[in-house]
PDB file of N, CA and C in Angstrom:
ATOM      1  N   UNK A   1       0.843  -1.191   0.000  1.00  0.00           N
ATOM      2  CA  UNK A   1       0.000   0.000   0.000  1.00  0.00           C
ATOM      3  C   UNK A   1       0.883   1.248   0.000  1.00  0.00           C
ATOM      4  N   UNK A   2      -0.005   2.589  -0.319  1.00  0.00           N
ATOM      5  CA  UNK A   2       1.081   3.533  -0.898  1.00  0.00           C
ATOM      6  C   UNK A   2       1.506   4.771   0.763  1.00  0.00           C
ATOM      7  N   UNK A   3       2.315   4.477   1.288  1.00  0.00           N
ATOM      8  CA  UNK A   3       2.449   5.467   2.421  1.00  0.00           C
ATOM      9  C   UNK A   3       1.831   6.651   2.338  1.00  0.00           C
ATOM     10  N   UNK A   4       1.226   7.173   3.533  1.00  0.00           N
ATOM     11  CA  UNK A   4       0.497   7.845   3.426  1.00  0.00           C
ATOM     12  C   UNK A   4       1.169   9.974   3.458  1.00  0.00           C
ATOM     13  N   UNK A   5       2.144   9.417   4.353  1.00  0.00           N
ATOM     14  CA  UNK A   5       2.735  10.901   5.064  1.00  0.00           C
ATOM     15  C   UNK A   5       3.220  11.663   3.758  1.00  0.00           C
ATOM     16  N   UNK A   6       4.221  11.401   2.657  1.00  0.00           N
ATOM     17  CA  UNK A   6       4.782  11.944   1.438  1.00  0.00           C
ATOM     18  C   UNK A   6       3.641  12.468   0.565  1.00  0.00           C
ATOM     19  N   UNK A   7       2.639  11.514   0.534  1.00  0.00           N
ATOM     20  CA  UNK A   7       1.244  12.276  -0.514  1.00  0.00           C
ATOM     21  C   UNK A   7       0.503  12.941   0.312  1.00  0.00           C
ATOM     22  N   UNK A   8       0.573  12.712   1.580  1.00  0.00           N
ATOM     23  CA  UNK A   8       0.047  14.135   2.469  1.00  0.00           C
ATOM     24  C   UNK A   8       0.588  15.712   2.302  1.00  0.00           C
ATOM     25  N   UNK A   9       1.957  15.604   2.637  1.00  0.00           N
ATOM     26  CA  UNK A   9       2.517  16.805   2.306  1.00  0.00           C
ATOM     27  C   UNK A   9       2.839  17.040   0.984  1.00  0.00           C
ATOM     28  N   UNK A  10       2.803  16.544  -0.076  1.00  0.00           N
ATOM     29  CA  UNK A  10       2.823  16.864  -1.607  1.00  0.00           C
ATOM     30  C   UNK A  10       1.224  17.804  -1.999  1.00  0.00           C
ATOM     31  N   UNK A  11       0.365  16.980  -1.675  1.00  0.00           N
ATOM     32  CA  UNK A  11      -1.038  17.265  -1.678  1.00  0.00           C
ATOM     33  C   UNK A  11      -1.332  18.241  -1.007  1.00  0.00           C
ATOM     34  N   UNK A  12      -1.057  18.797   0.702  1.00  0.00           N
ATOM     35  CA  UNK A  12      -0.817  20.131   0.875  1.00  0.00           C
ATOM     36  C   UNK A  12      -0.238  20.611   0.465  1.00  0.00           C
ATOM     37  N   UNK A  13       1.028  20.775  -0.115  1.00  0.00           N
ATOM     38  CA  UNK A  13       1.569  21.374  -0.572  1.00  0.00           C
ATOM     39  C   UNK A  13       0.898  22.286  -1.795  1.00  0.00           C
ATOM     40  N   UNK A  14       0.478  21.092  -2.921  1.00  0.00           N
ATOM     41  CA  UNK A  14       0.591  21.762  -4.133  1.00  0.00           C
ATOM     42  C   UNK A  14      -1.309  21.890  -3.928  1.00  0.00           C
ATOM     43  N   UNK A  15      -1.975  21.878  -2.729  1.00  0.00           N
ATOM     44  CA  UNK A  15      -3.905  22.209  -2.963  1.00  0.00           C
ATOM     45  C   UNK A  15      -3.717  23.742  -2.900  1.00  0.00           C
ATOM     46  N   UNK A  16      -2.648  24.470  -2.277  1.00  0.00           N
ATOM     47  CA  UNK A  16      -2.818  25.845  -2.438  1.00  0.00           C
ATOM     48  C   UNK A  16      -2.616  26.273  -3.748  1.00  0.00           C
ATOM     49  N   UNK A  17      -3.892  27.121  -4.422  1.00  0.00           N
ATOM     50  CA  UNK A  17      -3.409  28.038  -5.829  1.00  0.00           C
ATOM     51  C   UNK A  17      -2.088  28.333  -6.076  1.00  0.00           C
ATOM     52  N   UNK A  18      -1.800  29.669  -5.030  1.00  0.00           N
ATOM     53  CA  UNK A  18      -0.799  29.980  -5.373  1.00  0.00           C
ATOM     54  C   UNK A  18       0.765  29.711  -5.033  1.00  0.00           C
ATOM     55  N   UNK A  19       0.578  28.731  -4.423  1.00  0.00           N
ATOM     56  CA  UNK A  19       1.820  27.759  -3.627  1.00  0.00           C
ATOM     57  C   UNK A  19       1.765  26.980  -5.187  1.00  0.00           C
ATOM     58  N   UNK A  20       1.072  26.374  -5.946  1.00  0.00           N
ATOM     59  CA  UNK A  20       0.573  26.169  -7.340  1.00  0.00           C
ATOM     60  C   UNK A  20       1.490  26.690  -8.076  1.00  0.00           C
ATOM     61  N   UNK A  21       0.984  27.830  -8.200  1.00  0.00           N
ATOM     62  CA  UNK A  21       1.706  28.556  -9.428  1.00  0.00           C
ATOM     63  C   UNK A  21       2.845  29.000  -9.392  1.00  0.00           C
ATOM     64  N   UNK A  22       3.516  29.001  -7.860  1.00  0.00           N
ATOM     65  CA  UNK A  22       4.754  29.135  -7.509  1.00  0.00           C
ATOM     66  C   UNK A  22       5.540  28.449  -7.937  1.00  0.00           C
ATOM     67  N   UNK A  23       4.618  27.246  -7.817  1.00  0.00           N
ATOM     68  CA  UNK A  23       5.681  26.125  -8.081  1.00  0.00           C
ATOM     69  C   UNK A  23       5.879  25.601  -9.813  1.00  0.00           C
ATOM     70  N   UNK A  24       4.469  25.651 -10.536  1.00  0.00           N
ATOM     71  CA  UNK A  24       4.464  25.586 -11.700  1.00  0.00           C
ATOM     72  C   UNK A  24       5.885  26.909 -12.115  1.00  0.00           C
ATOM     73  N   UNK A  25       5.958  28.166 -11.630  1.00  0.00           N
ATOM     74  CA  UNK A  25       7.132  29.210 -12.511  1.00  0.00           C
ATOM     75  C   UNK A  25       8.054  28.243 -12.075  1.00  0.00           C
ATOM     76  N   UNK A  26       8.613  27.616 -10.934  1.00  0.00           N
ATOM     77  CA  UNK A  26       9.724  27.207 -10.960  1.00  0.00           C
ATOM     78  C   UNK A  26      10.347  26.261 -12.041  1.00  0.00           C
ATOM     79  N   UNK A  27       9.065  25.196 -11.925  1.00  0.00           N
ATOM     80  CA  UNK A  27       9.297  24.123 -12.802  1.00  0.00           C
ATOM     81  C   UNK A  27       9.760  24.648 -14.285  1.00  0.00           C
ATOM     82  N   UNK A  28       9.116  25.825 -14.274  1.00  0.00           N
ATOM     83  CA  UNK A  28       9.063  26.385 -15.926  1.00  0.00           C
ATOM     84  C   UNK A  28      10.690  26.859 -15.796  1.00  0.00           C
ATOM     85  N   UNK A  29      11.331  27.457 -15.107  1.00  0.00           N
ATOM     86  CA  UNK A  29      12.202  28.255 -15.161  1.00  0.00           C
ATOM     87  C   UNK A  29      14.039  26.806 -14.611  1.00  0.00           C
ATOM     88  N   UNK A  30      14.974  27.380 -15.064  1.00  0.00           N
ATOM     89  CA  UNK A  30      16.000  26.286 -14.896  1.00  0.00           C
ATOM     90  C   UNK A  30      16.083  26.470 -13.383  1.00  0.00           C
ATOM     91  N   UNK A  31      16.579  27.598 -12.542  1.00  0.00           N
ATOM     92  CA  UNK A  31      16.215  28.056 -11.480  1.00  0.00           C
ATOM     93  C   UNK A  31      15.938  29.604 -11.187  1.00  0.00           C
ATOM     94  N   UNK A  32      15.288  29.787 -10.416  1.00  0.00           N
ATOM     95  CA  UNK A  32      14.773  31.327  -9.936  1.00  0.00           C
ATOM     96  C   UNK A  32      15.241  31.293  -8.891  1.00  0.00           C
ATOM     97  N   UNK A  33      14.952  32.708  -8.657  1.00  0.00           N
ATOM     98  CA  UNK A  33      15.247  33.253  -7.068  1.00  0.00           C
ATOM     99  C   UNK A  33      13.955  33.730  -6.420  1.00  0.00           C
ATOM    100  N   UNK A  34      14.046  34.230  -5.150  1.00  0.00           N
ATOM    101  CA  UNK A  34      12.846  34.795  -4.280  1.00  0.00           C
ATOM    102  C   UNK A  34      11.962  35.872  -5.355  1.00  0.00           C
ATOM    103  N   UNK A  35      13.375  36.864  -5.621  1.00  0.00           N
ATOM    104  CA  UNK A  35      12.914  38.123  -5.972  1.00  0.00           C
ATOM    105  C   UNK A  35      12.046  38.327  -7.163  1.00  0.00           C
ATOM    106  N   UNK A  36      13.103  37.066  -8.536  1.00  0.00           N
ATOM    107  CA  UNK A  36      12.179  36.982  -9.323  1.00  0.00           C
ATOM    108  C   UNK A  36      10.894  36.400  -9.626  1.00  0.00           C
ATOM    109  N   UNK A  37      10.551  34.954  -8.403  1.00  0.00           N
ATOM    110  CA  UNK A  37       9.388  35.050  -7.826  1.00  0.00           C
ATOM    111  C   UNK A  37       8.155  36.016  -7.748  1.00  0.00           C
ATOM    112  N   UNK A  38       9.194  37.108  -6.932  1.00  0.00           N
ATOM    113  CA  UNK A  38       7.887  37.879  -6.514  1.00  0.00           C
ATOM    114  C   UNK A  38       7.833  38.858  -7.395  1.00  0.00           C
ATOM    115  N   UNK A  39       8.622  39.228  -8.536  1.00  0.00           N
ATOM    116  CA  UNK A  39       8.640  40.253  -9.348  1.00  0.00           C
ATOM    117  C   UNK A  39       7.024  39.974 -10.551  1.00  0.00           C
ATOM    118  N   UNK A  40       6.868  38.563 -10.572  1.00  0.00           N
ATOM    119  CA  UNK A  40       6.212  38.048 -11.773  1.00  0.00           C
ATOM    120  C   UNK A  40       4.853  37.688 -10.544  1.00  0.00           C
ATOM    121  N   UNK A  41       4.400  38.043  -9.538  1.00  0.00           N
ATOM    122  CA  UNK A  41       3.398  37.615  -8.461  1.00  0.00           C
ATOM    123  C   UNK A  41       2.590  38.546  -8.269  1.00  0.00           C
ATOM    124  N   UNK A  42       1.268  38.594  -7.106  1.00  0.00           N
ATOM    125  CA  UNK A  42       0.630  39.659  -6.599  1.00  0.00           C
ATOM    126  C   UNK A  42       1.070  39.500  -4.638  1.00  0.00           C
ATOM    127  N   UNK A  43       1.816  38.738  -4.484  1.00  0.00           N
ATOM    128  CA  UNK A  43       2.040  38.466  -3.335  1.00  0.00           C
ATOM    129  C   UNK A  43       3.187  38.871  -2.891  1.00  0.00           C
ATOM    130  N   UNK A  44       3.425  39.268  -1.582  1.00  0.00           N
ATOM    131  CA  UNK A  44       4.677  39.813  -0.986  1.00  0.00           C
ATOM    132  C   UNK A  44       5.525  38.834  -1.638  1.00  0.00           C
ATOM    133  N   UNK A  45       7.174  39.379  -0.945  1.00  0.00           N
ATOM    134  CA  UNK A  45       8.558  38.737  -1.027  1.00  0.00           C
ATOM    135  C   UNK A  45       8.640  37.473   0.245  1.00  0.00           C
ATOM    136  N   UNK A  46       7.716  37.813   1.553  1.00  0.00           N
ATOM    137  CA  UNK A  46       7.177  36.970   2.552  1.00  0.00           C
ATOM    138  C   UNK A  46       6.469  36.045   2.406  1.00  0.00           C
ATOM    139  N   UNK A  47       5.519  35.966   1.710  1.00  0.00           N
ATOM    140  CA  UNK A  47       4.715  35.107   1.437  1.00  0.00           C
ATOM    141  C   UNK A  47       5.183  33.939   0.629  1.00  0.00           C
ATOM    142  N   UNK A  48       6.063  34.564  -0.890  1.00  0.00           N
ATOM    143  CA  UNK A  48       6.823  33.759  -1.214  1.00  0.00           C
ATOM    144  C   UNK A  48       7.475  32.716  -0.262  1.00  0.00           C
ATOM    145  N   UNK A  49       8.287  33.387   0.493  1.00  0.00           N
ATOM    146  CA  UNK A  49       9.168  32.489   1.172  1.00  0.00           C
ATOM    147  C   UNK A  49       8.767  31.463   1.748  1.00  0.00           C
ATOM    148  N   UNK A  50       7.756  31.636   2.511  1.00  0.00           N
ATOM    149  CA  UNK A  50       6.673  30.592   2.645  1.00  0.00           C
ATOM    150  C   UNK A  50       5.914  29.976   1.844  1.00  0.00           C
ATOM    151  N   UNK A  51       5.857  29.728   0.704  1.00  0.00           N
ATOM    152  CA  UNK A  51       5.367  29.053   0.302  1.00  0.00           C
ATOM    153  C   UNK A  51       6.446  27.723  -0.188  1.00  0.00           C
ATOM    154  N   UNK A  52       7.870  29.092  -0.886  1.00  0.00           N
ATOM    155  CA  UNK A  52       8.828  28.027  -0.945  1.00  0.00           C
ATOM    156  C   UNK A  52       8.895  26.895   0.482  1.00  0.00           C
ATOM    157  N   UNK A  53       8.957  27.157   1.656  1.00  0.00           N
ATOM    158  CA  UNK A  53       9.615  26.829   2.602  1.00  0.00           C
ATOM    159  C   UNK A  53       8.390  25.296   2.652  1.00  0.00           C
ATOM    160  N   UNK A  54       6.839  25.438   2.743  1.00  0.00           N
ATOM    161  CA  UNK A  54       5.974  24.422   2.158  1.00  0.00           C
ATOM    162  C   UNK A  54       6.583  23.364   0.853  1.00  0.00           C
ATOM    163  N   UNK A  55       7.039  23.880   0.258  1.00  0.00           N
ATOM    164  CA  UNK A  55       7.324  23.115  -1.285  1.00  0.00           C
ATOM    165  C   UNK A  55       8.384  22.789  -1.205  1.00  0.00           C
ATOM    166  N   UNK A  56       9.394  22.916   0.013  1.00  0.00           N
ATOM    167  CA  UNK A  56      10.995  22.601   0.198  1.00  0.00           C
ATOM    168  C   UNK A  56      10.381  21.339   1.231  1.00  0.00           C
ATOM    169  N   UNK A  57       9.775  21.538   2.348  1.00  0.00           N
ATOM    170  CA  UNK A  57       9.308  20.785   3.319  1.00  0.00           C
ATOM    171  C   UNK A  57       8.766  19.346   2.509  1.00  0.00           C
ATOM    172  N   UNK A  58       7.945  19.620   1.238  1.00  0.00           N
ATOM    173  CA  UNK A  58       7.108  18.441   0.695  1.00  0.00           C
ATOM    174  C   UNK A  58       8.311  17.733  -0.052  1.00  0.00           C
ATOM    175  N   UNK A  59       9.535  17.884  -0.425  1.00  0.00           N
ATOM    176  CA  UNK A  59      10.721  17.884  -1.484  1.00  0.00           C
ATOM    177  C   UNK A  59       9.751  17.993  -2.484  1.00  0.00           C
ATOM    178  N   UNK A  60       9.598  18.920  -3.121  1.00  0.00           N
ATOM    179  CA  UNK A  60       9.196  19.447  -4.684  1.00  0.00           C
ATOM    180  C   UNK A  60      10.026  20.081  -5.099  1.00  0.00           C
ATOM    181  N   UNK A  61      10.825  21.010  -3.881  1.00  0.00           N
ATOM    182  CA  UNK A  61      12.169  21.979  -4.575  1.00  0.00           C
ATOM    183  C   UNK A  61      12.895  21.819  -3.547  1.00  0.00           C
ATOM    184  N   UNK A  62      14.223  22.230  -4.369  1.00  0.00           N
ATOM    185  CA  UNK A  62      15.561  22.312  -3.629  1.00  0.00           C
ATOM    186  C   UNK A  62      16.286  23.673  -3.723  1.00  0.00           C
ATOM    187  N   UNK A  63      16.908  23.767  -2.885  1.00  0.00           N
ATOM    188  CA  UNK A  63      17.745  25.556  -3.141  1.00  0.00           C
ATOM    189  C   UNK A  63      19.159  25.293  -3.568  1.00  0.00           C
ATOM    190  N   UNK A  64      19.948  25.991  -3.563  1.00  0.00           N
ATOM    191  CA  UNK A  64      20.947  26.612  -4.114  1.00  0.00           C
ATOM    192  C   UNK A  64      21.723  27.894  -3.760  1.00  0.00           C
ATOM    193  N   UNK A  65      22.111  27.983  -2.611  1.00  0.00           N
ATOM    194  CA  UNK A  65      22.723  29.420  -2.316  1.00  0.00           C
ATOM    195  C   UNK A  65      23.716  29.628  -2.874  1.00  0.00           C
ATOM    196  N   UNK A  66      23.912  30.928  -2.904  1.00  0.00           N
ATOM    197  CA  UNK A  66      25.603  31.565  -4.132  1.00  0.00           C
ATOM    198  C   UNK A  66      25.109  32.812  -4.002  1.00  0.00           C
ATOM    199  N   UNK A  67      26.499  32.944  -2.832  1.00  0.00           N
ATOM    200  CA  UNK A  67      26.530  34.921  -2.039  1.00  0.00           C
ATOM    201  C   UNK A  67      24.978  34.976  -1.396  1.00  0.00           C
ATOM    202  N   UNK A  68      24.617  36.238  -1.797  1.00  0.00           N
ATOM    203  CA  UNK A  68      23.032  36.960  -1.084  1.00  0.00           C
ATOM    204  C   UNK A  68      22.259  35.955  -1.326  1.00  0.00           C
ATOM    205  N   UNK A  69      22.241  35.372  -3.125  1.00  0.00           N
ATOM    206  CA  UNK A  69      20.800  34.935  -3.837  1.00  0.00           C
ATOM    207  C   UNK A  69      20.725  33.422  -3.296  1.00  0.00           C
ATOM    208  N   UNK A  70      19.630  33.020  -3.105  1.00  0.00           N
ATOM    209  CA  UNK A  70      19.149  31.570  -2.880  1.00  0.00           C
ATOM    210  C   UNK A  70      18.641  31.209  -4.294  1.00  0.00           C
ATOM    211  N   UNK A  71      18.676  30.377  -5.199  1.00  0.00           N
ATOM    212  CA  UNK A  71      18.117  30.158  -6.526  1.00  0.00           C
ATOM    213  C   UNK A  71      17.508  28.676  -6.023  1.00  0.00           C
ATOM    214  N   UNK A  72      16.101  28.104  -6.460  1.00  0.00           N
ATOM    215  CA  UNK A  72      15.326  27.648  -6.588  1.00  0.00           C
ATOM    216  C   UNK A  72      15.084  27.055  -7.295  1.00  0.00           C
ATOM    217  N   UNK A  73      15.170  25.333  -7.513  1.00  0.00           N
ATOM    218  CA  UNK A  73      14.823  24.550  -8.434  1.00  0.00           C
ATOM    219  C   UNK A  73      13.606  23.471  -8.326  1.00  0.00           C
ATOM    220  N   UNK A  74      13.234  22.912  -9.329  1.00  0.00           N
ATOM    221  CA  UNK A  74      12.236  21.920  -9.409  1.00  0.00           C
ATOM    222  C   UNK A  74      13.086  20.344  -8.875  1.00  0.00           C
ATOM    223  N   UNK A  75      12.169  19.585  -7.648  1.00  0.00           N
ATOM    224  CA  UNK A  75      13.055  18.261  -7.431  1.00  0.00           C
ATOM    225  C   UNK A  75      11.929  17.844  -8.209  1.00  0.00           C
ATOM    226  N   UNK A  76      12.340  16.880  -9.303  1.00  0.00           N
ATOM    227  CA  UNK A  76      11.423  16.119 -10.364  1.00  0.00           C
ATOM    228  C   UNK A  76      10.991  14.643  -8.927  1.00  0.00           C
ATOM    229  N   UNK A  77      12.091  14.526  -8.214  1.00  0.00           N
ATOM    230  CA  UNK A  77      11.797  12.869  -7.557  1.00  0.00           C
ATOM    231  C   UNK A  77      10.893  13.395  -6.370  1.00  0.00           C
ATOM    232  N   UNK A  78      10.408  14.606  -6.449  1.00  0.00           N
ATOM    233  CA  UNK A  78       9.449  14.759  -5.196  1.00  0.00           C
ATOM    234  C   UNK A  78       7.837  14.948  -5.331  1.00  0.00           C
ATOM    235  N   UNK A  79       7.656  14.335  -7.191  1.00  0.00           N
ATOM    236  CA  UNK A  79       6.396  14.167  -7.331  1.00  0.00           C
ATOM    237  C   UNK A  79       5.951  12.907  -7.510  1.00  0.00           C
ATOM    238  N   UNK A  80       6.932  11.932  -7.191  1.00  0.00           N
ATOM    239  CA  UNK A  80       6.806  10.718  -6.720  1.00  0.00           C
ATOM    240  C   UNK A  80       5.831  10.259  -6.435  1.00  0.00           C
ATOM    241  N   UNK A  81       5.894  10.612  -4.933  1.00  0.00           N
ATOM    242  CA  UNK A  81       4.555   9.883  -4.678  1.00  0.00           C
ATOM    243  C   UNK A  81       3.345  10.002  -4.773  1.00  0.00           C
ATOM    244  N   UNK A  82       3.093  11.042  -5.291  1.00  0.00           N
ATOM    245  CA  UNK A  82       1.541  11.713  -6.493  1.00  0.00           C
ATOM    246  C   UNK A  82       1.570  10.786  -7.650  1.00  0.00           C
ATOM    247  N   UNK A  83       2.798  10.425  -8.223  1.00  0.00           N
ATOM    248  CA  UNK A  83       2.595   9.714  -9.450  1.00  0.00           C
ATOM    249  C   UNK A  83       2.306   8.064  -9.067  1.00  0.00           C
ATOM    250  N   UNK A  84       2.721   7.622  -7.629  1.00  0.00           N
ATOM    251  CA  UNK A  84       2.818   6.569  -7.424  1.00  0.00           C
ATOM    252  C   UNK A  84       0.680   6.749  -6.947  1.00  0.00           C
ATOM    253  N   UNK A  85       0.926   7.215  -6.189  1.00  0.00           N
ATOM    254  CA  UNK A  85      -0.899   7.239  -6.001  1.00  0.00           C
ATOM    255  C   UNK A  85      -1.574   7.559  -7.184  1.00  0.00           C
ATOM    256  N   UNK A  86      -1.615   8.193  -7.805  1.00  0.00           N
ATOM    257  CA  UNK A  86      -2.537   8.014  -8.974  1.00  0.00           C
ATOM    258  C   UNK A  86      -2.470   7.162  -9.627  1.00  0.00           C
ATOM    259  N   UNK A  87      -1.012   6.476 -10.297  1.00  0.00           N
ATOM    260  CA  UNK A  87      -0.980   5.069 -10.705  1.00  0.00           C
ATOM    261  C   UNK A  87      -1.933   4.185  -9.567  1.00  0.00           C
ATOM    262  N   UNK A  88      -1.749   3.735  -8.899  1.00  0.00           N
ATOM    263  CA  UNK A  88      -2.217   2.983  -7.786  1.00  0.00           C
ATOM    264  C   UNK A  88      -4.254   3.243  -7.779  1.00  0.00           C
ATOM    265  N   UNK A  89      -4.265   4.323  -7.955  1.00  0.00           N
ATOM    266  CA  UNK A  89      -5.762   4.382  -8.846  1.00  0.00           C
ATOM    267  C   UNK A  89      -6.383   4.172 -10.280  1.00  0.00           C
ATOM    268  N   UNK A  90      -5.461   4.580 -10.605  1.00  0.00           N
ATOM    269  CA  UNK A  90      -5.499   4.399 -12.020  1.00  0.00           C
ATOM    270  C   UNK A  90      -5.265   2.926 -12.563  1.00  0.00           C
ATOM    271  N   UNK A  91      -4.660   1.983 -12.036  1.00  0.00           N
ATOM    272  CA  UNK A  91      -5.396   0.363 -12.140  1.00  0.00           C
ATOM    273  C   UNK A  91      -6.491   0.173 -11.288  1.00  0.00           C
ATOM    274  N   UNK A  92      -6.625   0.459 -10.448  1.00  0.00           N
ATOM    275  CA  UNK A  92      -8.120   0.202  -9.680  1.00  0.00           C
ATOM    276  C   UNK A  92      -9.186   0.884 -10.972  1.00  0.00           C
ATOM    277  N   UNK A  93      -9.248   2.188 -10.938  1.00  0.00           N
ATOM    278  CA  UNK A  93     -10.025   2.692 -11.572  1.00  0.00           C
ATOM    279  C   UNK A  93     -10.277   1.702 -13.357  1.00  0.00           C
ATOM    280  N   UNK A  94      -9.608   1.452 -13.928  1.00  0.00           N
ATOM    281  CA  UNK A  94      -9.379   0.426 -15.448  1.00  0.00           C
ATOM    282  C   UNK A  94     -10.004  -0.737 -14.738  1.00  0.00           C
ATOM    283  N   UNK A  95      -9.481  -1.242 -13.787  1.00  0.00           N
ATOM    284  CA  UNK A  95     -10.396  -2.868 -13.688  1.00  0.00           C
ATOM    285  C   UNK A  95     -11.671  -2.797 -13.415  1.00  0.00           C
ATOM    286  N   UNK A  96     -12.020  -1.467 -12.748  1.00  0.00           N
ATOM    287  CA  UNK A  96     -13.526  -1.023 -12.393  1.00  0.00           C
ATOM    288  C   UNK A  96     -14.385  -1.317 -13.797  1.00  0.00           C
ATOM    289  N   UNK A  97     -13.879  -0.400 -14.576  1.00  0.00           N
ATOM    290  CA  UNK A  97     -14.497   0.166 -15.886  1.00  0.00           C
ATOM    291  C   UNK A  97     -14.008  -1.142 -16.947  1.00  0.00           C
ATOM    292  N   UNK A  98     -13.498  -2.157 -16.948  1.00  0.00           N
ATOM    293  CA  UNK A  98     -13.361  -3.176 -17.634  1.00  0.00           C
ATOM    294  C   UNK A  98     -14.561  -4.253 -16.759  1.00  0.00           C
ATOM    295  N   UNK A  99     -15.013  -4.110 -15.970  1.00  0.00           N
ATOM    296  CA  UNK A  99     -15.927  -4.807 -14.775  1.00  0.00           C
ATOM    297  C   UNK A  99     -17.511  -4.422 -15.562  1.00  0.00           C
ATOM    298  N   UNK A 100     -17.520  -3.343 -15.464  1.00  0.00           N
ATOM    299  CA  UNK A 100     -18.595  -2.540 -15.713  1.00  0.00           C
ATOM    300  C   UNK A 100     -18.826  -2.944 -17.652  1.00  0.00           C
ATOM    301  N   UNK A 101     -18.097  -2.928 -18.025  1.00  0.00           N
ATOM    302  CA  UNK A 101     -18.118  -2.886 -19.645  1.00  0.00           C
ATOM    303  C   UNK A 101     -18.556  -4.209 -19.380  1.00  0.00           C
ATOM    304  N   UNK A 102     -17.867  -5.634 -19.310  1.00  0.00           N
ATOM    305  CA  UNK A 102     -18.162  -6.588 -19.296  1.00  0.00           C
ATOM    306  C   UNK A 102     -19.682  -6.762 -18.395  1.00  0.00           C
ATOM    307  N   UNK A 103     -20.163  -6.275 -17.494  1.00  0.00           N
ATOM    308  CA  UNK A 103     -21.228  -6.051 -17.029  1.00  0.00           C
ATOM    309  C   UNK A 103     -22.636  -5.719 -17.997  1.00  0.00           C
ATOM    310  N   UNK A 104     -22.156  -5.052 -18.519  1.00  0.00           N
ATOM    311  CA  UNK A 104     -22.892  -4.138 -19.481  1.00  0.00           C
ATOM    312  C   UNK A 104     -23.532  -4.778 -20.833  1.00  0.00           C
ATOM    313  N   UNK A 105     -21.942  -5.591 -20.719  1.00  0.00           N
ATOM    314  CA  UNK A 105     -22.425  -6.538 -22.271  1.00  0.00           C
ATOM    315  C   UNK A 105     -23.043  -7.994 -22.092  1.00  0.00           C
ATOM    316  N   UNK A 106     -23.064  -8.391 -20.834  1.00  0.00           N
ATOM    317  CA  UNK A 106     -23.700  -9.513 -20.515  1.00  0.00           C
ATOM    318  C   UNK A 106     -25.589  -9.172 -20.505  1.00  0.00           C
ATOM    319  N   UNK A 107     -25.800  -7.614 -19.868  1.00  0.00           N
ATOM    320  CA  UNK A 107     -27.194  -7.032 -20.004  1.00  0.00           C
ATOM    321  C   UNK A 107     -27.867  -6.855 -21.088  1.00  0.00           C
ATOM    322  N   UNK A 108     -27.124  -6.136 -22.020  1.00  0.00           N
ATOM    323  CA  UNK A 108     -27.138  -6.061 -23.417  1.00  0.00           C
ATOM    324  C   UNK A 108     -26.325  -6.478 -23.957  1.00  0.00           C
ATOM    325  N   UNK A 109     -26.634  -7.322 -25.063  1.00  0.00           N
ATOM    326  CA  UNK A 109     -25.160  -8.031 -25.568  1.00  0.00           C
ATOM    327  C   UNK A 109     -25.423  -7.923 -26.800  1.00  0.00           C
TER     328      UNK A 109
END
């Protein structure tokens, strides 16, 4: 069965909008920083940080310090276990609907 704690905090993580879209610019970008974060946002330079600090906590991202700037990347292995749970539905869900079809055609055939 699929542990529960990693798709907990992935799933908080990424149910906030804009913890969302934070994270979608990152992914888009090779790495960012805070500032340019918040340059392209409607939300403080604070808020950011927190959201990163959520999306660092879930491993979705990793940092990078060099001097002042912290730069911000996408961890690809921290959507893991989202991909592992939806797989994990996604055969349940197919044997359902192969159940049901065969169901269907025994009613009407």
């Amino acid at each position: 069965m699929i542990q529960s704690e990693p798709i907990t905090a992935v799933m908080r993580a990424l149910a906030d909008p804009t913890r969302r879209a934070v994270f979608e610019r990152i992914v888009e970008a090779d790495e960012i920083t805070v500032v340019e974060l918040t340059r392209g946002s409607t939300v403080t330079q604070g808020a950011i940080s927190q959201h990163l600090k959520s999306l660092k906590q879930a491993g979705l991202v990793c940092e990078r310090p060099e001097g002042r700037k912290v730069y911000y990347r996408a961890e690809p292995r921290g959507l893991a276990p989202l991909a592992d749970w939806m797989s994990h539905y996604g055969v349940f869900w197919r044997d359902r609907f192969a159940d049901l079809r065969n169901l269907l055609k025994d009613i009407d055939p």
